[in-house]
Protein backbone atom coordinates (compact mmCIF):
# COMPACT_ATOMS: atom_id res chain seq x y z
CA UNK A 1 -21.29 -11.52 16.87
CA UNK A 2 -19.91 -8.39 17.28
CA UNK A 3 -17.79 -9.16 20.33
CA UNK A 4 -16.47 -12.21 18.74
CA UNK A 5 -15.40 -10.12 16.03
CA UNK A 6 -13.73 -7.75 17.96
CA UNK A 7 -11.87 -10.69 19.86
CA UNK A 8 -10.64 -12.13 16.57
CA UNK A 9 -9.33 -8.23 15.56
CA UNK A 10 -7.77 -7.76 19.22
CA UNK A 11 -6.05 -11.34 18.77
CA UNK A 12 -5.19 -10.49 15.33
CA UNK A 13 -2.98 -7.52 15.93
CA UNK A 14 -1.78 -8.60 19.69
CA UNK A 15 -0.14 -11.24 17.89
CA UNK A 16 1.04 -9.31 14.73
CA UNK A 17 2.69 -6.59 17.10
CA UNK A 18 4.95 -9.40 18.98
CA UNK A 19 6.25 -10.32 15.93
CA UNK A 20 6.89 -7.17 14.80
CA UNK A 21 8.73 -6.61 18.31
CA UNK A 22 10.60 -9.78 18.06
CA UNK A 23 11.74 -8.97 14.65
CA UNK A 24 12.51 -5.19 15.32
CA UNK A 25 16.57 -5.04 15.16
CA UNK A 26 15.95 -7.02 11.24
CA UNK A 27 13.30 -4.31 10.32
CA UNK A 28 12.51 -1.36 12.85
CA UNK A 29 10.33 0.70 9.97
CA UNK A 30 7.59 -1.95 9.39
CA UNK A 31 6.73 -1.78 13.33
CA UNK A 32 3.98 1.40 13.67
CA UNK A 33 4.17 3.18 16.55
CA UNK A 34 4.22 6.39 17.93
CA UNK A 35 7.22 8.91 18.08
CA UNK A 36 8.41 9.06 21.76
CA UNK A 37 8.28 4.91 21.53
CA UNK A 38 11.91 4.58 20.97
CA UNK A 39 14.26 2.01 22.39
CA UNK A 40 17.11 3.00 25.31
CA UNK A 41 19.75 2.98 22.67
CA UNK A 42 18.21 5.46 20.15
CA UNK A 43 18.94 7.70 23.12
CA UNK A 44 21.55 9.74 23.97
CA UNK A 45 23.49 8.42 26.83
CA UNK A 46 25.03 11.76 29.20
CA UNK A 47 22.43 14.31 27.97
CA UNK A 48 21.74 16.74 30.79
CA UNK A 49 18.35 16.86 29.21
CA UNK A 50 17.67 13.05 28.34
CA UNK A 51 17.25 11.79 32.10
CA UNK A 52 15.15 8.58 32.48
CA UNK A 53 11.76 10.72 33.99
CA UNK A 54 12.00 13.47 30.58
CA UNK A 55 12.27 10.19 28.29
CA UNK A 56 9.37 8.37 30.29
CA UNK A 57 7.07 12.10 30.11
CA UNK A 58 8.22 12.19 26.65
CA UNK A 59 6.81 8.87 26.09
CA UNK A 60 3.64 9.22 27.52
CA UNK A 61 2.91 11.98 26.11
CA UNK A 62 3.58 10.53 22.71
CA UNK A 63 1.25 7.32 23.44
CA UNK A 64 -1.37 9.79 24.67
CA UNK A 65 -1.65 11.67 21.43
CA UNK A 66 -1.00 8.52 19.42
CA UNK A 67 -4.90 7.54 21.37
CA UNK A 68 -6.28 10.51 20.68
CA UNK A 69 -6.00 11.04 17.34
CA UNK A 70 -7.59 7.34 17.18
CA UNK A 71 -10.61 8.44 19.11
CA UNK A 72 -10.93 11.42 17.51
CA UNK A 73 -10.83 9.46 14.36
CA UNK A 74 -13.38 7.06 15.35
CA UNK A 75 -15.53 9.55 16.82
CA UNK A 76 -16.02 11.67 13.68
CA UNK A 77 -16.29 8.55 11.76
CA UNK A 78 -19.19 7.11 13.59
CA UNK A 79 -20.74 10.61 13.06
CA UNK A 80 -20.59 11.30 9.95
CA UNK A 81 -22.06 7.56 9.27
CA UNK A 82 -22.38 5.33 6.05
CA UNK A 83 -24.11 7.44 4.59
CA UNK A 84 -22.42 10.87 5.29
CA UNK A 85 -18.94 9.31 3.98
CA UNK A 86 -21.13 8.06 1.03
CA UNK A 87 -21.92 12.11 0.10
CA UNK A 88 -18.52 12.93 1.24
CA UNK A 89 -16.94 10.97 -1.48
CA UNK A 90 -19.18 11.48 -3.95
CA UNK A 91 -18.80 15.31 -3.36
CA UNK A 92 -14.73 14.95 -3.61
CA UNK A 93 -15.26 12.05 -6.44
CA UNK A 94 -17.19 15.08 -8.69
CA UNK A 95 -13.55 17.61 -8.49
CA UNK A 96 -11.18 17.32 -10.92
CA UNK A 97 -7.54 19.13 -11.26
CA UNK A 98 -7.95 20.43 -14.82
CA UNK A 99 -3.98 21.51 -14.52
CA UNK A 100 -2.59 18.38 -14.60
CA UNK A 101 -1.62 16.73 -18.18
CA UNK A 102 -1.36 13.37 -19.51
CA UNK A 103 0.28 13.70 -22.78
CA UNK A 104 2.51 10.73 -22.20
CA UNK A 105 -0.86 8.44 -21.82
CA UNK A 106 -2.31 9.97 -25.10
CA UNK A 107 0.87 8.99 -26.88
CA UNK A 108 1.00 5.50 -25.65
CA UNK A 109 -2.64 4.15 -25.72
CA UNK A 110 -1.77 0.80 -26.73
CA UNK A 111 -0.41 0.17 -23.60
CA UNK A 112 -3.06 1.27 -21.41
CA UNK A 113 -5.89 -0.59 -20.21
CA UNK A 114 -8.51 1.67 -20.12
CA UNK A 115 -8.93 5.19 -22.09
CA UNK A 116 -9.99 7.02 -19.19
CA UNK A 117 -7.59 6.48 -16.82
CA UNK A 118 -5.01 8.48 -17.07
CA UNK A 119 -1.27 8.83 -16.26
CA UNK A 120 -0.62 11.88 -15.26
CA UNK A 121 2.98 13.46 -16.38
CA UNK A 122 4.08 15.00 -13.41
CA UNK A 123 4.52 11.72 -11.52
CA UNK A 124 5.12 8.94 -14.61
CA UNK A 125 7.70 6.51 -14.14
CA UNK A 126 10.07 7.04 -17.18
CA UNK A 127 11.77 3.95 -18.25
CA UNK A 128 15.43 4.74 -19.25
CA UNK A 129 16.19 0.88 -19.06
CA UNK A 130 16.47 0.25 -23.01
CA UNK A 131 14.49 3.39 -23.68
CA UNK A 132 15.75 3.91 -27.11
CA UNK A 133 14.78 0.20 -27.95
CA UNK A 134 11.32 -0.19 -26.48
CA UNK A 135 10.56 3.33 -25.74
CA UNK A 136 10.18 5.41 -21.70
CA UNK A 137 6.26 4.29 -21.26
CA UNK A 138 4.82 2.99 -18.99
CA UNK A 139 1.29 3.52 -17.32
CA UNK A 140 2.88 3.72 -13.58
CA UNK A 141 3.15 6.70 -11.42
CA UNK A 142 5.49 7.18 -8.39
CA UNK A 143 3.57 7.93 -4.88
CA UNK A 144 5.02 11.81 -3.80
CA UNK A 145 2.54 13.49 -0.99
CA UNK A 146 3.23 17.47 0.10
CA UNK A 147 3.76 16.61 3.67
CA UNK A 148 6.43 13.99 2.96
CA UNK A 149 4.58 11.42 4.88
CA UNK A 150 5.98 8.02 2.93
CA UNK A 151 9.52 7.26 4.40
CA UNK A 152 10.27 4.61 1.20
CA UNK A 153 9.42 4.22 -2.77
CA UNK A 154 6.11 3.36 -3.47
CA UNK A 155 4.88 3.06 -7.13
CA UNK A 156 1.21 2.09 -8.23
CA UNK A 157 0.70 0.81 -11.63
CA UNK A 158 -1.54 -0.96 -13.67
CA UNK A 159 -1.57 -5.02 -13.91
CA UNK A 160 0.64 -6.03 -16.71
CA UNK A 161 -1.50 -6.09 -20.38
CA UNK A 162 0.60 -9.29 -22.27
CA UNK A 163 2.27 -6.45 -24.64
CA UNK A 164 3.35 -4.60 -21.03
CA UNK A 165 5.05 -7.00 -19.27
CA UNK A 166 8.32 -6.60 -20.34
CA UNK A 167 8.17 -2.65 -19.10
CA UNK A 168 6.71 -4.15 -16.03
CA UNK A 169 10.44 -5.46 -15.77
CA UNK A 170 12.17 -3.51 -16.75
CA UNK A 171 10.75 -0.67 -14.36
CA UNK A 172 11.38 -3.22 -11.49
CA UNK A 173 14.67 -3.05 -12.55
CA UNK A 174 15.56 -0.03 -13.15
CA UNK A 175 14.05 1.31 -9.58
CA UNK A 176 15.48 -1.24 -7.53
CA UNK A 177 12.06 -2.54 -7.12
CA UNK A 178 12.13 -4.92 -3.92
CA UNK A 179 8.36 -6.27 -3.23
CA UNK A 180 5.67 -6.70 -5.73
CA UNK A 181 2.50 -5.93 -3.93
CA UNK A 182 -0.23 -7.97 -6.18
CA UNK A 183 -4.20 -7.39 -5.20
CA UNK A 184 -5.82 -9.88 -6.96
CA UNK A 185 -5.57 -13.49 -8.16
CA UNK A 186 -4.45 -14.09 -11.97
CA UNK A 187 -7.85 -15.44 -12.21
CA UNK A 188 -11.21 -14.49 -10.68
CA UNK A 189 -14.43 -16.16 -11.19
CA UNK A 190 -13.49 -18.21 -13.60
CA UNK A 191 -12.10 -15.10 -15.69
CA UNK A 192 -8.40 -13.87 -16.56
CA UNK A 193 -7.60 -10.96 -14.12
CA UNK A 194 -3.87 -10.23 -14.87
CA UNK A 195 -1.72 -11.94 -16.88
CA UNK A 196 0.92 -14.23 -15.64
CA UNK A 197 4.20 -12.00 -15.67
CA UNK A 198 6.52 -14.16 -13.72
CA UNK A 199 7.93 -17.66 -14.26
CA UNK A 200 5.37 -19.90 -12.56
CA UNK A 201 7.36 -22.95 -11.59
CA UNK A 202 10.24 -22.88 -9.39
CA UNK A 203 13.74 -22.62 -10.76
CA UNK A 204 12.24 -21.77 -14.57
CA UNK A 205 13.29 -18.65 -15.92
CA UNK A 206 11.90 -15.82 -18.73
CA UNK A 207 13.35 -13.27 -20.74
CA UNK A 208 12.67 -9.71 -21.24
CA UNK A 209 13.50 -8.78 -24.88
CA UNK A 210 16.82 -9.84 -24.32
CA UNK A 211 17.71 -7.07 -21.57
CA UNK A 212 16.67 -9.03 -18.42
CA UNK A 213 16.42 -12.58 -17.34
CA UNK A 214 13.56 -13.42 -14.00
CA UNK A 215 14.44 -16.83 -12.42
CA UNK A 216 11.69 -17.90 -10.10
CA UNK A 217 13.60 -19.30 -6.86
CA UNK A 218 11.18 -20.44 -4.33
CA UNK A 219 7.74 -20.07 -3.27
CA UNK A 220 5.46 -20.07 0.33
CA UNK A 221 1.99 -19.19 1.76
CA UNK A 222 0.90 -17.54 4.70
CA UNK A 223 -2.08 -15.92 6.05
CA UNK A 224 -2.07 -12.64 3.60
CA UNK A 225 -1.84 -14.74 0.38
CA UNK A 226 1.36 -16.51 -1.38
CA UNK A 227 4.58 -15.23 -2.01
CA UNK A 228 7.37 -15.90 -4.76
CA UNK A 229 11.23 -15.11 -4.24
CA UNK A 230 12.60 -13.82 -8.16
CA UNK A 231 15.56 -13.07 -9.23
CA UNK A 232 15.96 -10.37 -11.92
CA UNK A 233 19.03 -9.66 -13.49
CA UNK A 234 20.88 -8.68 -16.91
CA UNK A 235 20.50 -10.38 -19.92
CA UNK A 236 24.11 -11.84 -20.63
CA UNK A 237 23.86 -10.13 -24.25
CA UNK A 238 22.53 -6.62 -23.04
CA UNK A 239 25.40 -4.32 -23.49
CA UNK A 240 24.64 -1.59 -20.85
CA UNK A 241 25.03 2.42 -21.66
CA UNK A 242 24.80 5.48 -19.93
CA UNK A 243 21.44 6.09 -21.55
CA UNK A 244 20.06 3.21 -19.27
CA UNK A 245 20.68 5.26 -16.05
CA UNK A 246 21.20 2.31 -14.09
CA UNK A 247 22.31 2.90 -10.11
CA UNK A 248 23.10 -0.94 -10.24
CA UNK A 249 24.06 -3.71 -12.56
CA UNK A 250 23.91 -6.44 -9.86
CA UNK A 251 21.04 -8.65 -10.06
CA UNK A 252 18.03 -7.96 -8.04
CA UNK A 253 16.12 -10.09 -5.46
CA UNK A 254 12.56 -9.22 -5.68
CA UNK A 255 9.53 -10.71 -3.27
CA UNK A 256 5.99 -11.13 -5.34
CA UNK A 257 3.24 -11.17 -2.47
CA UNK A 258 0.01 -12.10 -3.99
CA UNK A 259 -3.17 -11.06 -1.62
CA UNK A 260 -5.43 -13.66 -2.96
CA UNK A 261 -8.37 -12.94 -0.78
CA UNK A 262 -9.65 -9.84 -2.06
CA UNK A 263 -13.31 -10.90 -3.92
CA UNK A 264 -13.87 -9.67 -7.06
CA UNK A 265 -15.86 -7.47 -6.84
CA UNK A 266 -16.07 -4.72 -3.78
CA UNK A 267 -14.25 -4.94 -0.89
CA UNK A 268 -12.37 -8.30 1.21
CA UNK A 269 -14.48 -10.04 3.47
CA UNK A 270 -14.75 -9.83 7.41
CA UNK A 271 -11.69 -12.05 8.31
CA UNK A 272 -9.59 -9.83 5.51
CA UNK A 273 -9.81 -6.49 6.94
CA UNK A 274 -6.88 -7.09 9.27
CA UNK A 275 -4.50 -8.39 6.67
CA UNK A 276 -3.56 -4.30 4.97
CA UNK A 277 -1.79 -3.41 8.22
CA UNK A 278 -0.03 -6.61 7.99
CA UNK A 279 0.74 -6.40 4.38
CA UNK A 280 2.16 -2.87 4.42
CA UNK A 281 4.37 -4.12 7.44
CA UNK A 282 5.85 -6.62 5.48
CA UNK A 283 6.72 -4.33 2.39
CA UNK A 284 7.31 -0.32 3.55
CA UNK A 285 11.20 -1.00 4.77
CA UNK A 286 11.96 -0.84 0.80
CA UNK A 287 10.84 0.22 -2.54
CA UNK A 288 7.20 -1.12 -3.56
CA UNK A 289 5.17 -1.69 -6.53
CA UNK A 290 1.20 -1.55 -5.88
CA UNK A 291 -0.69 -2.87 -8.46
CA UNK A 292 -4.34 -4.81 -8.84
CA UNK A 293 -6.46 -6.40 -11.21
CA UNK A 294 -7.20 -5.03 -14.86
CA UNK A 295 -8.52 -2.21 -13.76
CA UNK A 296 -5.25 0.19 -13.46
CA UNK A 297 -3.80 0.23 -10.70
CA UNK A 298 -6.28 2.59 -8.91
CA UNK A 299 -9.39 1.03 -7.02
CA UNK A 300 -7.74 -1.56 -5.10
CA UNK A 301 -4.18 0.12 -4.95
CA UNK A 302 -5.50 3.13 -4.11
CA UNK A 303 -7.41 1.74 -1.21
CA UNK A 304 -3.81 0.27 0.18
CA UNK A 305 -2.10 3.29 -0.59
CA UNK A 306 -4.92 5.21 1.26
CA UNK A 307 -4.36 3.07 4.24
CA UNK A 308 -0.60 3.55 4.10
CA UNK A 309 -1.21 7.42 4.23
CA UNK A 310 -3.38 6.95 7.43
CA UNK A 311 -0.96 5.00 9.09
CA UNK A 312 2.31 7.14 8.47
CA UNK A 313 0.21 10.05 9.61
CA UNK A 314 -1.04 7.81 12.85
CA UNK A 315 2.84 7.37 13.52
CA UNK A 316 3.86 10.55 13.14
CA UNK A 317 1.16 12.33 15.08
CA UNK A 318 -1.29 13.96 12.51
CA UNK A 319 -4.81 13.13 12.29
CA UNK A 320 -6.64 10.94 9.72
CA UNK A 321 -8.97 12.40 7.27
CA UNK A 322 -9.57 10.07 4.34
CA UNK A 323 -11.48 12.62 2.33
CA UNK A 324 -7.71 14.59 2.37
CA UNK A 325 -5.96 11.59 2.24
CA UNK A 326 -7.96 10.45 -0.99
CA UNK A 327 -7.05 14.34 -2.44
CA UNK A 328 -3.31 14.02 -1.57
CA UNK A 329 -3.20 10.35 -3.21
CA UNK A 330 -4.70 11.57 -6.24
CA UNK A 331 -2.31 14.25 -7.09
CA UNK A 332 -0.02 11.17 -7.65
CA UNK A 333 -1.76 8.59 -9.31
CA UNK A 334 -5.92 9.87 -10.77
CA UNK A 335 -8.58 8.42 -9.71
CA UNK A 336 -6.86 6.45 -6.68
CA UNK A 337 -9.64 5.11 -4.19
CA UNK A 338 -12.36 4.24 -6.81
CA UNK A 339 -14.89 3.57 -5.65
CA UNK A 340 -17.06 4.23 -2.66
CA UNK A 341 -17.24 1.25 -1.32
CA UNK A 342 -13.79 1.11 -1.27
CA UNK A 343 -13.92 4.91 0.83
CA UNK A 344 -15.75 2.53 3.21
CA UNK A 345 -13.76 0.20 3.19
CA UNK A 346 -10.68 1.88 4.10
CA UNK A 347 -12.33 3.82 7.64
CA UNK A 348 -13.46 0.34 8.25
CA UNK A 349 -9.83 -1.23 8.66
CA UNK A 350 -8.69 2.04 10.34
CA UNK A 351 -11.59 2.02 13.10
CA UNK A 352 -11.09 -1.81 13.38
CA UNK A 353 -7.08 -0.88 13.93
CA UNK A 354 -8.34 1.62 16.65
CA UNK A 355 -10.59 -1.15 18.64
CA UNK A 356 -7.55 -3.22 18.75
CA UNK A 357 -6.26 -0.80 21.26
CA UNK A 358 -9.75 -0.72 22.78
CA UNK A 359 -8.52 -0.83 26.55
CA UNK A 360 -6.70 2.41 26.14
CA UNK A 361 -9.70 4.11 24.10
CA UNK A 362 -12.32 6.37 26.15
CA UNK A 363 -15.67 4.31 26.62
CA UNK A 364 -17.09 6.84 24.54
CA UNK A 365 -14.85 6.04 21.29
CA UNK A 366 -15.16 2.14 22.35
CA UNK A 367 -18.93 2.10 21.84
CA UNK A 368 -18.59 4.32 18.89
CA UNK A 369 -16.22 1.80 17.04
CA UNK A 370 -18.81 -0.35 17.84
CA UNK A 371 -21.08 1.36 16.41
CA UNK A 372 -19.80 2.25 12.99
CA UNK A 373 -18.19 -1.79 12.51
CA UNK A 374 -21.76 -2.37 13.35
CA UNK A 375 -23.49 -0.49 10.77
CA UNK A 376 -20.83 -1.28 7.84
CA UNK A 377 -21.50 -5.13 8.35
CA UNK A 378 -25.12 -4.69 7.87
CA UNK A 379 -24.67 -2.22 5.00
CA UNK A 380 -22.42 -4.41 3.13
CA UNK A 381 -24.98 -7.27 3.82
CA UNK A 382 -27.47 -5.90 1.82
């Protein structure tokens, strides 16, 4: 069971890295690697002190750091167990930064989901894009981290309430907002999850209070869920002003990828947990909006974010420590990485990421991967 598993996982990501290869002059950022792994050209040719031996040491001793902070990672994770990273998160869960404010989410309660999640100020998307009309507001919160890891935009935010959707837009917009990165399914077991925000036929369009028009142009599935090509742009009778801060009138061409597979409740099934590496491939060359189901923006977008944070720090040679991953996240967006399950989840996809590159792993990491997938499967069967 296990080895099959682990086949499935190596063939998974084999295959996902050869596409990222073959695609790497269109999009170099969304291929992962470590720092020394650069291509002939990125070098300089004549250098005294770039011969071909110096590049191929340099290399080397990138990839060999790049494997050790995956075995150390896997190591410590396996140690500390299911239940240690249980207590660990509960333990971080229980502090709180008591010097952070959220008066722009006490203002603005009719357009939050929940009371007690908050937006904190420091980090709040403010909508400029017909402020003066239909106010700055908007329960989103731009991804910033002390160590500068993300190379690109990210913003988490909640899923759309029916009275929201037309800041949804106009934040998209305004940010140059190029992928939509959707967690959840409009509808779950048999209940509404998120309301429908786009135009759901092909070629029909919607407008935003008369500022914006979105034109849905084409649709497609793939393994990770569906995806929807829209087109936002101006509403012909907006008249734009300064006030709007716009960096560009010209319409916008946005992607809407929908991961459809993620249950309900808890965390995606066995055959899911290689599809966040492949996601975040597809949408860190460009600005990004994270959001998930009703709850805002937090549990499920947190976890992705999480996993982002672990994988920047994988490529740029710094080790992976969810429980200050989780802290760092959070002084962006509260309560990111809900719930524990979800801190599970997350050193589950990152260990399974590590077995992928099994054959380069010490047989003492292998077996501990083992180990841990091992002990998560039958924890999350029970």
């Amino acid at each position: 069971m296990m080895a099959d598993s682990l086949g499935k996982l190596k063939t998974f990501f084999t295959n996902d890295q050869k596409d990222r290869k073959s695609n790497k002059s269109a999009s170099k950022k969304n291929y992962i690697r470590p720092e020394g792994d650069r291509d002939d050209k990125q070098r300089r040719p004549g250098s005294s002190t770039s011969t071909h031996h110096d590049d191929v040491h340099h290399e080397a001793c990138d990839r060999l750091q790049h494997y050790k902070i995956l075995e150390h990672f896997v190591e410590e994770t396996t140690k500390k167990g299911i239940e240690g990273l249980i207590k660990e998160y509960r333990k971080m869960d229980g502090i709180h930064d008591n010097t952070e404010t959220c008066d722009a989410f006490k203002a603005n309660m009719l357009k939050n989901r929940y009371s007690d999640v908050v937006c904190l100020d420091r980090t709040r998307v403010k909508l400029k894009l017909a402020a003066n009309q239909l106010g700055d507001y908007i329960h989103a919160n731009y991804i910033v981290t002390d160590s500068k890891l993300l190379e690109n935009k990210f913003i988490c935010t909640q899923g759309p309430l029916f009275s929201t959707i037309d800041d949804f837009w106009r934040m998209i917009f305004q940010e140059r907002i190029a992928t939509i990165l959707m967690l959840c399914k409009p509808v779950e077991d048999g209940r509404p999850k998120c309301n429908v925000y786009w135009p759901e036929n092909t070629e029909d369009s919607k407008e935003v209070d008369s500022v914006l028009k979105v034109t849905n142009l084409s649709e497609a599935s793939d393994e990770t869920g569906k995806s929807i090509q829209l087109k936002v742009e101006l509403h012909p009778d907006y008249v734009v002003s300064e006030t709007d801060g716009l960096s560009s009138k010209d319409p916008l061409i946005v992607n809407l990828r929908q991961w459809t597979n993620w249950p309900d409740r808890g965390v995606p099934l066995e055959e899911c947990h290689t599809v966040p590496c492949k996601l975040l491939g597809m949408v860190r060359a460009a600005p990004c909006v994270v959001h998930c189901r009703r709850v805002a923006g937090i549990g499920r977008t947190g976890s992705i974010m999480a996993l982002e944070f672990a994988l920047r720090r994988l490529h740029k040679g710094k080790e992976i420590n969810f429980e200050e991953i989780t802290k760092d996240l959070r002084k962006s967006r509260a309560q990111c990485v809900q719930t524990e399950v979800q801190y599970l989840y997350i050193h589950r996809v990152m260990v399974a990421h590590a077995m992928v590159e099994s054959s380069q792993l010490s047989d003492k990491a292998k077996k501990a991967g083992e180990k841990f997938l091992l002990e998560y499967d039958n924890k999350m069967k029970k």
